[in-house]
Protein backbone atom coordinates (compact mmCIF):
# COMPACT_ATOMS: atom_id res chain seq x y z
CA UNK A 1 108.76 41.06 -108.05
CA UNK A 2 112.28 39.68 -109.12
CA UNK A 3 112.19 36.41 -110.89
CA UNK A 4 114.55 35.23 -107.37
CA UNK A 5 112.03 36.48 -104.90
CA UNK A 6 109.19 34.42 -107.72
CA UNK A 7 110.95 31.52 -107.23
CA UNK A 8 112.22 31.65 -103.81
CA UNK A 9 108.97 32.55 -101.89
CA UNK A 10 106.54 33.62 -104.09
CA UNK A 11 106.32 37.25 -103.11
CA UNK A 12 108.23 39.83 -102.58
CA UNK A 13 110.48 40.44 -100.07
CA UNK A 14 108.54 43.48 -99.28
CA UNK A 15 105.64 41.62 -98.98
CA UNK A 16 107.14 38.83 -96.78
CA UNK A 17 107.59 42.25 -94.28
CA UNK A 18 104.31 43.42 -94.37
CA UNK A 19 102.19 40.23 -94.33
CA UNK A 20 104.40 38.41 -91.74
CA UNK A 21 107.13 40.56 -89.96
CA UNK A 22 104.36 43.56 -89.51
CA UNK A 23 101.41 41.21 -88.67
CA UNK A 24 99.23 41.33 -85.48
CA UNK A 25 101.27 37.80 -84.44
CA UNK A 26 104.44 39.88 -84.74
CA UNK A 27 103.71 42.73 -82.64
CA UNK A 28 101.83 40.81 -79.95
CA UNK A 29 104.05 37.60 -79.48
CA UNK A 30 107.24 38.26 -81.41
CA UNK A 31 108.54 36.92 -84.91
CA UNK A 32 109.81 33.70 -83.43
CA UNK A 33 106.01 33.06 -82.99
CA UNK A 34 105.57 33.76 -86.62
CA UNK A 35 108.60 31.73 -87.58
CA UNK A 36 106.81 28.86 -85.59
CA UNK A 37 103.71 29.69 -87.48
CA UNK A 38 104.73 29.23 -90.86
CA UNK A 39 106.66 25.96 -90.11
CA UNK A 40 103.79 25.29 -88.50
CA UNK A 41 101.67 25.50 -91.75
CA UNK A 42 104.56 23.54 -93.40
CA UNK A 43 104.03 20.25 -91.51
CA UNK A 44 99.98 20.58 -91.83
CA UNK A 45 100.84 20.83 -95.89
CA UNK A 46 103.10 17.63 -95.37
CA UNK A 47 100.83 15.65 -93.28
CA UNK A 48 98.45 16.23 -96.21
CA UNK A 49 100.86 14.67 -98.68
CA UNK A 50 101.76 11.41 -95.89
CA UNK A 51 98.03 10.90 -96.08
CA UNK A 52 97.33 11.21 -99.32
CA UNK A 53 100.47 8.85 -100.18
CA UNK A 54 100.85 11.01 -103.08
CA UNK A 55 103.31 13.95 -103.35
CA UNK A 56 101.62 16.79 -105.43
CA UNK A 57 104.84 19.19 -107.13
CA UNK A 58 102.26 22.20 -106.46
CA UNK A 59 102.06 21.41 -102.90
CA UNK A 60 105.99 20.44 -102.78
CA UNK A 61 106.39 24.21 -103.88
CA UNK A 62 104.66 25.50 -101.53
CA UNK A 63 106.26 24.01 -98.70
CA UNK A 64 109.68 24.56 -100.08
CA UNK A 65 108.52 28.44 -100.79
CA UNK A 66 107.44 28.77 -97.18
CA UNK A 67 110.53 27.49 -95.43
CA UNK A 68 112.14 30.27 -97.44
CA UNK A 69 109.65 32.62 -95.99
CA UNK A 70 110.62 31.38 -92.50
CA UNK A 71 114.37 31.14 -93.15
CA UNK A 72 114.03 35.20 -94.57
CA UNK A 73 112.41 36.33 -91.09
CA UNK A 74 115.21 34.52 -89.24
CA UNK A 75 117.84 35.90 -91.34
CA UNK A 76 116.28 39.21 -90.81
CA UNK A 77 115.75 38.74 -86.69
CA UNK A 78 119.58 37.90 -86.79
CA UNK A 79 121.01 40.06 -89.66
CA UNK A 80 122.88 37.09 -91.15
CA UNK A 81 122.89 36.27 -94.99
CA UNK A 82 119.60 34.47 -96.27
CA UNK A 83 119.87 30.93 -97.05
CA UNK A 84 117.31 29.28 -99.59
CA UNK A 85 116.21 26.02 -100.54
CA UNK A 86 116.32 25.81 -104.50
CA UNK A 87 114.12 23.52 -106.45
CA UNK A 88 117.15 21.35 -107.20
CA UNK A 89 117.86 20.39 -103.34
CA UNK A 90 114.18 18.87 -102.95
C-alpha cells in the first residue's frame, strides 16, 4: 500500500476493486448502488457524531476516507481523474 492510497482511503486501490467494484452489490444492482452504499454508511457515521455532539478525529477519518472510496468508483465508472479530500480541507 502507497503511503497516498494509506492516507486517502485506507486501502489499496486494488482493494477498493475487489471489496467494492467486484462485490455481490456490484454485479447485481450496479456500482452506482455501491456508490450510494458507501455514502450511505457516511451519513450513519455522521449522524453518530450530531448525536453524540462530539466530533471524534478517528471517526472524522473515516468518513473523509470513505468519500474517497466513493469518489474512486465514480472516477473509475466515468474514466475521469480522481479527486480526493485531503486532511487539510476538513
Amino acid at each position: 500500500m502507497t503511503e497516498f492510497e494509506k492516507g486517502c482511503y485506507g486501502m489499496t486501490e486494488a482493494d477498493i476493486n475487489a471489496q467494492y467494484m467486484q462485490s455481490m452489490t456490484a454485479k447485481f444492482c450496479g456500482l452506482e448502488m455501491v456508490v450510494m452504499g458507501v455514502l450511505s454508511d457516511c451519513q450513519e457515521m455522521l449522524s453518530f457524531i450530531d448525536t453524540h455532539h462530539s466530533v471524534d478525529e478517528r471517526t472524522k477519518e473515516q468518513v473523509r476516507k470513505q468519500l474517497n472510496v466513493a469518489k474512486f468508483i465514480l472516477s473509475e465508472m466515468s474514466g475521469i481523474e480522481k479527486h480526493v479530500i485531503s486532511k487539510e480541507t476538513v
